[in-house]
C-alpha atoms as a PDB file:
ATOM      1  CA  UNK A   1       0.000   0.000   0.000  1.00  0.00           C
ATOM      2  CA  UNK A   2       1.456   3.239  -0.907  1.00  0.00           C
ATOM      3  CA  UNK A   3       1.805   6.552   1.284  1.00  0.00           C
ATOM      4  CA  UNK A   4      -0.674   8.493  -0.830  1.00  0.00           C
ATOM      5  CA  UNK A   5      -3.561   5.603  -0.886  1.00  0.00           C
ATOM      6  CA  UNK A   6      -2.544   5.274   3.437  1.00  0.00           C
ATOM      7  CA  UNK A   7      -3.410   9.268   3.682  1.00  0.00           C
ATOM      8  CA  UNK A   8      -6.441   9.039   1.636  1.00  0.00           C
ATOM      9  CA  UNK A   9      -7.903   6.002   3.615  1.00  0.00           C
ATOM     10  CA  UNK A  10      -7.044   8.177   6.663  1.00  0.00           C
ATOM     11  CA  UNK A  11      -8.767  10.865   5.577  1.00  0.00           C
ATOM     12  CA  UNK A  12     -11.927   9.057   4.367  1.00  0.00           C
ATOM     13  CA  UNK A  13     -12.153   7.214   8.034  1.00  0.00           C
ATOM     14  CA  UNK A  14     -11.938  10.859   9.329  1.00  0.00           C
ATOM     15  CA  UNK A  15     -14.160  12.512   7.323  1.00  0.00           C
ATOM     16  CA  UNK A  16     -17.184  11.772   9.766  1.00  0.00           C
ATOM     17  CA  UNK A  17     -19.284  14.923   7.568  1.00  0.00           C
ATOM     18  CA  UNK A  18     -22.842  14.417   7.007  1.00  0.00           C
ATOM     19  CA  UNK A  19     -22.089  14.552   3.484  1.00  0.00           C
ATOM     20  CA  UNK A  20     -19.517  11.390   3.710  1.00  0.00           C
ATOM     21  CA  UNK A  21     -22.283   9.531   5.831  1.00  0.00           C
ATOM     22  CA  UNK A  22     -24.536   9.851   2.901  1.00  0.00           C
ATOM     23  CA  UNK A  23     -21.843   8.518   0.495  1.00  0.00           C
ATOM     24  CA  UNK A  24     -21.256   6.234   2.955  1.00  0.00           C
ATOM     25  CA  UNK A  25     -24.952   4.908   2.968  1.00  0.00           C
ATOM     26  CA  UNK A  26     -25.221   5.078  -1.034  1.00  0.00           C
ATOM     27  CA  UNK A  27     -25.635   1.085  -1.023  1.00  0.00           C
ATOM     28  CA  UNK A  28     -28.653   0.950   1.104  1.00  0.00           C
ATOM     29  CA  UNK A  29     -30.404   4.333  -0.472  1.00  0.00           C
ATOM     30  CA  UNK A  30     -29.544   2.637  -3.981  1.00  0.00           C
ATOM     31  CA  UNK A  31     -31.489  -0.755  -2.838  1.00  0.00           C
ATOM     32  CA  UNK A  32     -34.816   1.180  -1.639  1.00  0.00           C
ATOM     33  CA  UNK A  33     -34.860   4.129  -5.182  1.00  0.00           C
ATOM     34  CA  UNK A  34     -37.352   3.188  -7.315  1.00  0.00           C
ATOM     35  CA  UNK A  35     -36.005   2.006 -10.414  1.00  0.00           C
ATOM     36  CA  UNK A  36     -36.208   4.816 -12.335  1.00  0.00           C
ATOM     37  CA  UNK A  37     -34.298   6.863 -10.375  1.00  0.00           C
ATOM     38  CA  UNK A  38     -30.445   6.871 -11.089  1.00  0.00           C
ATOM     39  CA  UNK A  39     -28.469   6.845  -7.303  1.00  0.00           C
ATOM     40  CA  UNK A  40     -25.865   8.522  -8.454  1.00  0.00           C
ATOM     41  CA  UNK A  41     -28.234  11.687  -9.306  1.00  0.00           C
ATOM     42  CA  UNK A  42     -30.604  11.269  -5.943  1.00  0.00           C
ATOM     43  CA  UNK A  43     -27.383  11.294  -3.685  1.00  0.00           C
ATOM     44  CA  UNK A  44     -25.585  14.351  -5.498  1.00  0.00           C
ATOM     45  CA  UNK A  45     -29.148  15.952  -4.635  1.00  0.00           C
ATOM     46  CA  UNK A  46     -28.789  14.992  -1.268  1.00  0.00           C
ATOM     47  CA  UNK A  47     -25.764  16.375  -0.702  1.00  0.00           C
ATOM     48  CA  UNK A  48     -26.189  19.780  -2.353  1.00  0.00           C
ATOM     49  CA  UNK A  49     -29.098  20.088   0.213  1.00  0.00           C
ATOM     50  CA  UNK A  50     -26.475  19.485   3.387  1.00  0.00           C
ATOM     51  CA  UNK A  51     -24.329  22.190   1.103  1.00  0.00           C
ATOM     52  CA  UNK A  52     -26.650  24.772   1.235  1.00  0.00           C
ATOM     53  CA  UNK A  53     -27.892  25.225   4.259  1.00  0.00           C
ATOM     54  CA  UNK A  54     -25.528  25.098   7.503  1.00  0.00           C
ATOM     55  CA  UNK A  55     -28.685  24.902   9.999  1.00  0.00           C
ATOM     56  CA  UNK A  56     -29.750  21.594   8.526  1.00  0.00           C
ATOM     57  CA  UNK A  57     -26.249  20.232   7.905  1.00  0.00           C
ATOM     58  CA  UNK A  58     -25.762  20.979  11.776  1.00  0.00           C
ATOM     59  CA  UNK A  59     -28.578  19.083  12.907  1.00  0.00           C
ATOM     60  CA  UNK A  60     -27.507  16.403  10.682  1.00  0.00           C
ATOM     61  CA  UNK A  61     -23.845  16.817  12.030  1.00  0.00           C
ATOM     62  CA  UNK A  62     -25.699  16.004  16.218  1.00  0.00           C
ATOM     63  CA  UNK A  63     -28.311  13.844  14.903  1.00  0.00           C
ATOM     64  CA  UNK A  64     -27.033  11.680  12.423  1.00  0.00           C
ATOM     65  CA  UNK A  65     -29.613   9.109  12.791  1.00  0.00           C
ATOM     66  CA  UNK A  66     -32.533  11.283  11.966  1.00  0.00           C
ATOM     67  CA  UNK A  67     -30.714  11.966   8.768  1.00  0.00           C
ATOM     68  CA  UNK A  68     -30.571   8.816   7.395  1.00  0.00           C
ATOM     69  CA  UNK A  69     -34.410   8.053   8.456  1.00  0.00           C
ATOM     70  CA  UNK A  70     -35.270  11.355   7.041  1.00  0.00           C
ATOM     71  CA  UNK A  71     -33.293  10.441   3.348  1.00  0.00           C
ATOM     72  CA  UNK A  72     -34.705   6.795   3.388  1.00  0.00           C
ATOM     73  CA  UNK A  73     -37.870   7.950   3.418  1.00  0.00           C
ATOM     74  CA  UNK A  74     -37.404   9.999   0.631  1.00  0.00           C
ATOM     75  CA  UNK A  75     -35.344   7.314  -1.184  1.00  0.00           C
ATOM     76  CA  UNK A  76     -38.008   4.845  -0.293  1.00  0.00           C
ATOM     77  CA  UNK A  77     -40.811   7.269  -2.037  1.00  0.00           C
ATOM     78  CA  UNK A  78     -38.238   7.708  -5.135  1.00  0.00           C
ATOM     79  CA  UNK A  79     -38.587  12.214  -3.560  1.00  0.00           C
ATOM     80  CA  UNK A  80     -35.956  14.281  -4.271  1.00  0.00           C
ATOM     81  CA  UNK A  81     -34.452  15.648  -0.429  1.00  0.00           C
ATOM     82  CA  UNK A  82     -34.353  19.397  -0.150  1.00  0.00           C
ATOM     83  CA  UNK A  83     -36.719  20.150  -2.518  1.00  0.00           C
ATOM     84  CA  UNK A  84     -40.366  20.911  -2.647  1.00  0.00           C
ATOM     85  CA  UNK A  85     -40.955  17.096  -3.609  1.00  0.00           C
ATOM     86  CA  UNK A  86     -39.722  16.345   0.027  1.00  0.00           C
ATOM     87  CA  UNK A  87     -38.178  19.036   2.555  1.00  0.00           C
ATOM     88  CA  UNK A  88     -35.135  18.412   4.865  1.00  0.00           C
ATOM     89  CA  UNK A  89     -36.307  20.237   8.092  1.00  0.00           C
ATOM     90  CA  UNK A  90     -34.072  21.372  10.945  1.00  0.00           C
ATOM     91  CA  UNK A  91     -35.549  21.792  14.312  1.00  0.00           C
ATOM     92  CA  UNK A  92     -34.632  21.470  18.227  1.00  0.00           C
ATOM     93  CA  UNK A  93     -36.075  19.221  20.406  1.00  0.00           C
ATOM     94  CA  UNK A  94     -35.650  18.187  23.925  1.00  0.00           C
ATOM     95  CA  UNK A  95     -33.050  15.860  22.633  1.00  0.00           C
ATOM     96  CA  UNK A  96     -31.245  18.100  20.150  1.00  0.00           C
ATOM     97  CA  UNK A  97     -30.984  19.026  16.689  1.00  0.00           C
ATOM     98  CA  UNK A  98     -32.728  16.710  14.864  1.00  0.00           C
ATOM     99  CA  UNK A  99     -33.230  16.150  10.925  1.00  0.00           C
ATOM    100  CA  UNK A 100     -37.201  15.843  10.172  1.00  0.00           C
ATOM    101  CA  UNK A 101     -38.336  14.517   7.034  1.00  0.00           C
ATOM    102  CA  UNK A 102     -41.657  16.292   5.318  1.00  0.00           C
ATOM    103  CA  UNK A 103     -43.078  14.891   1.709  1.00  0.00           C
ATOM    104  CA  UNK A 104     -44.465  18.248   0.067  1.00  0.00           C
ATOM    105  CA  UNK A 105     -47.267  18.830  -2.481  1.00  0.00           C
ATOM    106  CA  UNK A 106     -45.316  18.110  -5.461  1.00  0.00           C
ATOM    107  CA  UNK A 107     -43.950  15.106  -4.188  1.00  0.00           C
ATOM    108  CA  UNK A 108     -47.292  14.139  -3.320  1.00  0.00           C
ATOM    109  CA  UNK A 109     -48.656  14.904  -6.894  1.00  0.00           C
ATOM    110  CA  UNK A 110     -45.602  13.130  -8.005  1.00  0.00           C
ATOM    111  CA  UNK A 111     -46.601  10.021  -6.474  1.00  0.00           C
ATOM    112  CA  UNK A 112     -49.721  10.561  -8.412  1.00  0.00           C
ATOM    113  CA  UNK A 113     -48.480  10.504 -11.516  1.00  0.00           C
ATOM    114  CA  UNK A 114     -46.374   7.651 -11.660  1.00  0.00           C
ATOM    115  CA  UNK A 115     -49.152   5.144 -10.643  1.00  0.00           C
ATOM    116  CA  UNK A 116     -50.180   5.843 -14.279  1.00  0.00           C
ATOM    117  CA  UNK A 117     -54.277   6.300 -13.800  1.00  0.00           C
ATOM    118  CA  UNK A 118     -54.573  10.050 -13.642  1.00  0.00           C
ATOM    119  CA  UNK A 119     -54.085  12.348 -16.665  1.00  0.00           C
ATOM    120  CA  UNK A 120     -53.869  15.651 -14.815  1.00  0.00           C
ATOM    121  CA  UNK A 121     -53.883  16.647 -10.868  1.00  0.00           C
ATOM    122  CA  UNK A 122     -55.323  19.842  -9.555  1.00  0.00           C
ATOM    123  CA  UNK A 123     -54.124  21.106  -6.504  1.00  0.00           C
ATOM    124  CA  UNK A 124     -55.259  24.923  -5.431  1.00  0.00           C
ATOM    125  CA  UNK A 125     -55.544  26.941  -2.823  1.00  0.00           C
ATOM    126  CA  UNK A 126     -58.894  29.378  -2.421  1.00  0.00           C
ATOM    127  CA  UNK A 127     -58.609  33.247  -0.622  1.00  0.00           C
ATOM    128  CA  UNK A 128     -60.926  35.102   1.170  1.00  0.00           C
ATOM    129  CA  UNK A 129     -61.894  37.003  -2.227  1.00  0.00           C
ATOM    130  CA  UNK A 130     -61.399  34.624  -4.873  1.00  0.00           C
ATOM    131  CA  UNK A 131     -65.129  32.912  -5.982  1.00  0.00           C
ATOM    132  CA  UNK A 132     -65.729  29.414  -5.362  1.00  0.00           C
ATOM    133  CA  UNK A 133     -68.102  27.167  -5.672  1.00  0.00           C
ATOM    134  CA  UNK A 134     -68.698  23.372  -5.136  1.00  0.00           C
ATOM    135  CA  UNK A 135     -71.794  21.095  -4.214  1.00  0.00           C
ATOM    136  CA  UNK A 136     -70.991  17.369  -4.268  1.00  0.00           C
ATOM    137  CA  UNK A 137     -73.468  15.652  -6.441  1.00  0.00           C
ATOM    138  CA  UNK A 138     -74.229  18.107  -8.194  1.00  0.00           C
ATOM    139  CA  UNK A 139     -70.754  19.549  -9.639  1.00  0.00           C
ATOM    140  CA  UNK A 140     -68.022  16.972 -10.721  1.00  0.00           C
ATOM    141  CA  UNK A 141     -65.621  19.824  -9.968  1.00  0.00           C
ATOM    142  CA  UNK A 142     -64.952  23.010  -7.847  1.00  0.00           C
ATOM    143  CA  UNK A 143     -65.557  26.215  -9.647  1.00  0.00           C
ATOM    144  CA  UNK A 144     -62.834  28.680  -8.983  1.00  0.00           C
ATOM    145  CA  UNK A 145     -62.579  32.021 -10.362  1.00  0.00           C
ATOM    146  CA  UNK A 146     -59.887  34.426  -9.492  1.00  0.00           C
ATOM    147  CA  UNK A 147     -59.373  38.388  -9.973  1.00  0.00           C
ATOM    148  CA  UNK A 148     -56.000  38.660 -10.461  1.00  0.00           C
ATOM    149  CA  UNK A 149     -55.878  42.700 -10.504  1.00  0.00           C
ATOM    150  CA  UNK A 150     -57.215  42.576  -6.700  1.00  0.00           C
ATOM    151  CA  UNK A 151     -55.666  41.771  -3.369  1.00  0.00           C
ATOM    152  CA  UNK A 152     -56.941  38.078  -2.878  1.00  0.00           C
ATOM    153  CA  UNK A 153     -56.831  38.037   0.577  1.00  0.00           C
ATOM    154  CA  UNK A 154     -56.287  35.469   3.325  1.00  0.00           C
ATOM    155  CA  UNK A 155     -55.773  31.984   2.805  1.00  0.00           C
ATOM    156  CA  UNK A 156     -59.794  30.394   3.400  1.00  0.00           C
ATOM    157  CA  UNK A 157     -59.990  26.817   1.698  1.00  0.00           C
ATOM    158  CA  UNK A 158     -57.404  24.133  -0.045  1.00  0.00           C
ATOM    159  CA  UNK A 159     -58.672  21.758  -2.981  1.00  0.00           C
ATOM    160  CA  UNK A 160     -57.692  18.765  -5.042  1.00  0.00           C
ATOM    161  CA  UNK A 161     -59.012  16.899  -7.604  1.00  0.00           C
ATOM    162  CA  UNK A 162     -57.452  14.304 -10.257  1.00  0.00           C
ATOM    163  CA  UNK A 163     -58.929  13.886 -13.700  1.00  0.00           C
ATOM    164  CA  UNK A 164     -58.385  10.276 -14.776  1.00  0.00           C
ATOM    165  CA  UNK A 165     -57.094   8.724 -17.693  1.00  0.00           C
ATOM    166  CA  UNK A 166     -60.462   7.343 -18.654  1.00  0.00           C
ATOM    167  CA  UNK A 167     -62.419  10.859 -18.337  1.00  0.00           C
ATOM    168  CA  UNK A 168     -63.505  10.863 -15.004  1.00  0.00           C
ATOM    169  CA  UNK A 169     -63.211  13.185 -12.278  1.00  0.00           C
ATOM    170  CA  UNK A 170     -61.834  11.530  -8.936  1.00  0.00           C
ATOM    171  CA  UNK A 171     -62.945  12.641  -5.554  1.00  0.00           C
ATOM    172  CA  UNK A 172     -62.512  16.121  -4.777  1.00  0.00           C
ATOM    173  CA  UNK A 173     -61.106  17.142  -1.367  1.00  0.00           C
ATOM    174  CA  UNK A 174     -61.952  20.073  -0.190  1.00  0.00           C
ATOM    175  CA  UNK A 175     -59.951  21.382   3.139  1.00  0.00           C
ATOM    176  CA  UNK A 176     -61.399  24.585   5.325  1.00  0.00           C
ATOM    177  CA  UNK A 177     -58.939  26.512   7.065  1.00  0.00           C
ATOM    178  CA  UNK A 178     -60.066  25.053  10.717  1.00  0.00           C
ATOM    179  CA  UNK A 179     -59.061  21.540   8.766  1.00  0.00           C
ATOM    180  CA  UNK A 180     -55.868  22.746   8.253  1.00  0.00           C
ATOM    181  CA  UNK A 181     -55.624  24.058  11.926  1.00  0.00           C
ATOM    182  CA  UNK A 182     -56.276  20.025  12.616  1.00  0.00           C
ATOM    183  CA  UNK A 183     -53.701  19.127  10.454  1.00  0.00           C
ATOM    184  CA  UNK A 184     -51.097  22.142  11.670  1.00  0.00           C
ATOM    185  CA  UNK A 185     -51.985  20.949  15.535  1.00  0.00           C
ATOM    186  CA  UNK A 186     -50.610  17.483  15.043  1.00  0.00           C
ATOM    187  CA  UNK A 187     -47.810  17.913  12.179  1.00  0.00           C
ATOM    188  CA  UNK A 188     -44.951  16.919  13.802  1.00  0.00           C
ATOM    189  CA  UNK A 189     -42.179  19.986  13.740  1.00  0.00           C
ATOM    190  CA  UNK A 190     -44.635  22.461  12.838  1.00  0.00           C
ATOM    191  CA  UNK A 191     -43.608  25.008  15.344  1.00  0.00           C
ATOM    192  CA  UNK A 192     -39.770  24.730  14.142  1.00  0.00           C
ATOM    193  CA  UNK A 193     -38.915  28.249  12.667  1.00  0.00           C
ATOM    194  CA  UNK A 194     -37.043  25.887   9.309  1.00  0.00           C
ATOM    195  CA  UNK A 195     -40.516  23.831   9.049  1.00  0.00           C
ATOM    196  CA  UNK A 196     -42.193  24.762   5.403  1.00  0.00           C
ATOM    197  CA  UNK A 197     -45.632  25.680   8.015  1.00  0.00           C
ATOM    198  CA  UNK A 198     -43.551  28.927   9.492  1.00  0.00           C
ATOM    199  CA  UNK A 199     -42.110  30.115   6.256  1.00  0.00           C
ATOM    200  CA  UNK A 200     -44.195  28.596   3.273  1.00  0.00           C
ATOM    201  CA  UNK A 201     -47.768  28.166   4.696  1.00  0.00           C
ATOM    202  CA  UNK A 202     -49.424  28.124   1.120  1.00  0.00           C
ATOM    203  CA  UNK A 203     -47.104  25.188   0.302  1.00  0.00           C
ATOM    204  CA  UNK A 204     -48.605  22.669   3.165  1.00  0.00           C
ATOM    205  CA  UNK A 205     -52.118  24.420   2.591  1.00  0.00           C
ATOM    206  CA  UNK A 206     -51.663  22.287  -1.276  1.00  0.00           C
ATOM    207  CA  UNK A 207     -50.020  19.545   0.179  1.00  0.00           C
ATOM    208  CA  UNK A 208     -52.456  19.045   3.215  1.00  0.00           C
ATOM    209  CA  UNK A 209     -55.421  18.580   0.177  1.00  0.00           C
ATOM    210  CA  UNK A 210     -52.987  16.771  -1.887  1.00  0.00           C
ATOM    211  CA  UNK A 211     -52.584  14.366   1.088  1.00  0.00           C
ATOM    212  CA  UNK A 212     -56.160  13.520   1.278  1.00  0.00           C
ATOM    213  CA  UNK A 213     -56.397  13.367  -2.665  1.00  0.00           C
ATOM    214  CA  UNK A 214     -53.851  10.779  -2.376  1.00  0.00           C
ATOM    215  CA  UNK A 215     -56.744   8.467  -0.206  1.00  0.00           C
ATOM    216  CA  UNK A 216     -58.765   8.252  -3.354  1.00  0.00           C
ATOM    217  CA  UNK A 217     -56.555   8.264  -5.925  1.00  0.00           C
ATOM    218  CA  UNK A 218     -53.658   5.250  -6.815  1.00  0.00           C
ATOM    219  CA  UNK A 219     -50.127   6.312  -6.120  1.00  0.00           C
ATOM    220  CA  UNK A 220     -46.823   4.640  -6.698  1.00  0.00           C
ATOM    221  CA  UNK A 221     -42.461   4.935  -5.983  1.00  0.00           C
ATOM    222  CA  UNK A 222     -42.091   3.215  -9.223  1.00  0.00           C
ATOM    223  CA  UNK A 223     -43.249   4.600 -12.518  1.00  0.00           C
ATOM    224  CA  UNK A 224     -46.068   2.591 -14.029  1.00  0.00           C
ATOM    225  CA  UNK A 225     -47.140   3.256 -17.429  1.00  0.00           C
ATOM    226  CA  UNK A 226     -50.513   2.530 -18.721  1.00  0.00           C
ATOM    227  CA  UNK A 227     -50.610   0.462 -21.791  1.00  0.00           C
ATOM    228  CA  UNK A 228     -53.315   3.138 -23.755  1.00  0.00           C
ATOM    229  CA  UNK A 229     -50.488   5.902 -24.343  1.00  0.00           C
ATOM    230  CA  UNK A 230     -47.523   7.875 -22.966  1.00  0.00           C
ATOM    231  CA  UNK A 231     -47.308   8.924 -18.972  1.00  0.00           C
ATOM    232  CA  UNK A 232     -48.000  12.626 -18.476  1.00  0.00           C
ATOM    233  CA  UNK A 233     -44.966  14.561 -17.564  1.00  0.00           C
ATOM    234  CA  UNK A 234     -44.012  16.585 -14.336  1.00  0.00           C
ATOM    235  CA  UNK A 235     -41.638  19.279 -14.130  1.00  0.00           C
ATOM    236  CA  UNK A 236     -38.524  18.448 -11.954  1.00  0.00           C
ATOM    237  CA  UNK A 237     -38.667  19.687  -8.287  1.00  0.00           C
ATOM    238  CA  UNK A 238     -37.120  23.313  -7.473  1.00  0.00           C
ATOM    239  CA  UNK A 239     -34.316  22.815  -4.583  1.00  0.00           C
ATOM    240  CA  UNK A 240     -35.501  24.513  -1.971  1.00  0.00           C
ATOM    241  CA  UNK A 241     -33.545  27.011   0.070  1.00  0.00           C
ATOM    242  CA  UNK A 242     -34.205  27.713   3.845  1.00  0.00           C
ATOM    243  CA  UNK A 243     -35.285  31.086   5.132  1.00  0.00           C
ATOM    244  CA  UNK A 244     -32.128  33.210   7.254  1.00  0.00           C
ATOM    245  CA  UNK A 245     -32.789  33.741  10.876  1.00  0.00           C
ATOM    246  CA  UNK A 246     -33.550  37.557   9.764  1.00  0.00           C
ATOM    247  CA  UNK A 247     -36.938  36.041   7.827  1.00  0.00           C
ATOM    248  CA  UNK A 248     -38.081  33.706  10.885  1.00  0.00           C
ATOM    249  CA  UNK A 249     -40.505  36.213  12.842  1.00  0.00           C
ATOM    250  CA  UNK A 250     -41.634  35.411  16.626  1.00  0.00           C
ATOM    251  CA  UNK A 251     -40.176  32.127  16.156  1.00  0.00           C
ATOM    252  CA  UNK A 252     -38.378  29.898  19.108  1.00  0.00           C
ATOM    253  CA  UNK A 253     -34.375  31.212  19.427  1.00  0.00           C
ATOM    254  CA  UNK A 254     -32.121  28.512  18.825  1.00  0.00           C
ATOM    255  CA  UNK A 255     -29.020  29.239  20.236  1.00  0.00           C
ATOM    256  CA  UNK A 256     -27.537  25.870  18.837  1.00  0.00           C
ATOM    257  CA  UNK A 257     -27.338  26.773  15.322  1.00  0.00           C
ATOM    258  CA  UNK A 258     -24.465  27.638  13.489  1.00  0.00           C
ATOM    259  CA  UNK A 259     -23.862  31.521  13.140  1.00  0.00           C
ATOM    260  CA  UNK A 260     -23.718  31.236   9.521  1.00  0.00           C
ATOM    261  CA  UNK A 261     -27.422  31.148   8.073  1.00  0.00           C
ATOM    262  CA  UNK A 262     -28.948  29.532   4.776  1.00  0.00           C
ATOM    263  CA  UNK A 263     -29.098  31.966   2.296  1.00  0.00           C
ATOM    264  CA  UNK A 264     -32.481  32.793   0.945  1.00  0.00           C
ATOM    265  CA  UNK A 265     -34.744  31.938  -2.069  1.00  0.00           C
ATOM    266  CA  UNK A 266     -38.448  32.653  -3.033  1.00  0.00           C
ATOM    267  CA  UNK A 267     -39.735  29.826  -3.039  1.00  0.00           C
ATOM    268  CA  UNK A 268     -47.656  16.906   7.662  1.00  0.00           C
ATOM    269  CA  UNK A 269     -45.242  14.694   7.096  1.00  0.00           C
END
């Protein structure tokens, strides 16, 4: 063994980085991807999201463990980690800095799609001024109508609905904003100033009605194409960038975290 290929094992052994314990664990996230998901791509995803933001790579850094069960998860669902298909989320607990796993709407909607049955998903969310209208049994779908031109108001209702790939119209769910006060009261790390419910409400509003779309609807990890025509196509996922301590407002003071905050991007477990 030479001196070069002694230093580099020495440095691999010390490199004890929450990046290197994903590479480390590439074996065991490549046996639970979906098959049509390369593991070369889903772990340099995973890593870029440890890159960009130090809070979450420091909670990974104390709480290993909830790392990995956080990114099998999301490896298990075929979700891209630390992006709007499925959000990394750092928050304290009695224990620590922990690493908490949340699927979003799009990975929801994703895990539409691939079953193959639906042709299109609709997932909206209503304000106090937009117009909307639905009576089951009598309407297959919500009516929603929208002035653009006019301050919408607050967030009132969340709906989804999934147009199949034989014509019909699947159930529609149809969430009022005391449901999603249920759903907020019991979502685990909600109150964590990095959770997606502090700092992109409108995002969990759609995936809390996505969610219960996903009750009526078949979803699948693996891609499975219908033998009548092509699978509809979804956009990729945006990576998703945490807020900096300067945009969390009222929220719990963490005096754990590293000085150095995420940088910032517009953007239920």
């Amino acid at each position: 063994m030479t001196t070069q290929t002694v230093t580099s094992t020495v440095a691999q052994q010390r490199d004890n980085s929450p990046a290197a314990l994903v590479r480390r664990y590439r074996t065991d996230f490549a046996t639970v991807l979906p098959s049509h998901i390369k593991p070369e791509t889903w772990l340099r995803i995973a890593t870029g999201a440890l890159r960009r933001s130090p809070q979450l790579a420091h909670a990974a850094e104390k709480n290993p463990t909830s790392l990995l069960v956080a990114l099998l998860d999301a490896a298990r669902k075929g979700l891209e980690p630390g992006t709007e298909q499925y959000y990394l989320v750092p928050r304290k607990t009695k224990r620590g800095p922990e690493v908490l796993g949340i699927t979003g709407y799009q990975g929801e909607v994703e895990l539409m799609y691939r079953a193959g049955a639906v042709s299109s998903v609709k997932v909206e969310v209503v304000r106090e001024h937009d117009t909307f209208t639905y009576n089951p049994g009598e309407h297959d779908r919500p009516v929603h109508e929208i002035n653009w031109r006019a301050d919408r108001g607050d967030l009132v209702l969340a709906y989804a609905y999934a147009k199949m790939r034989d014509g019909a119209t699947s159930n529609v769910s149809v969430l009022s904003a005391q449901d999603i006060a249920v759903i907020l009261s019991k979502a685990e790390g909600a109150d964590s100033p990095f959770s997606p419910w502090q700092w992109n409400p409108k995002a969990m509003w759609l995936k809390s009605a996505a969610h219960q779309l996903a009750k009526w609807v078949p979803t699948s990890a693996e891609r499975v194409w219908q033998p009548d025509g092509p699978p509809p196509e979804t956009p990729p996922a945006a990576p998703v960038t945490l807020p900096t301590a300067e945009d969390v407002v009222d929220a719990e003071v963490v005096e754990d975290w590293p000085a150095t905050p995420a940088d910032t991007a517009d953007g239920e477990r």
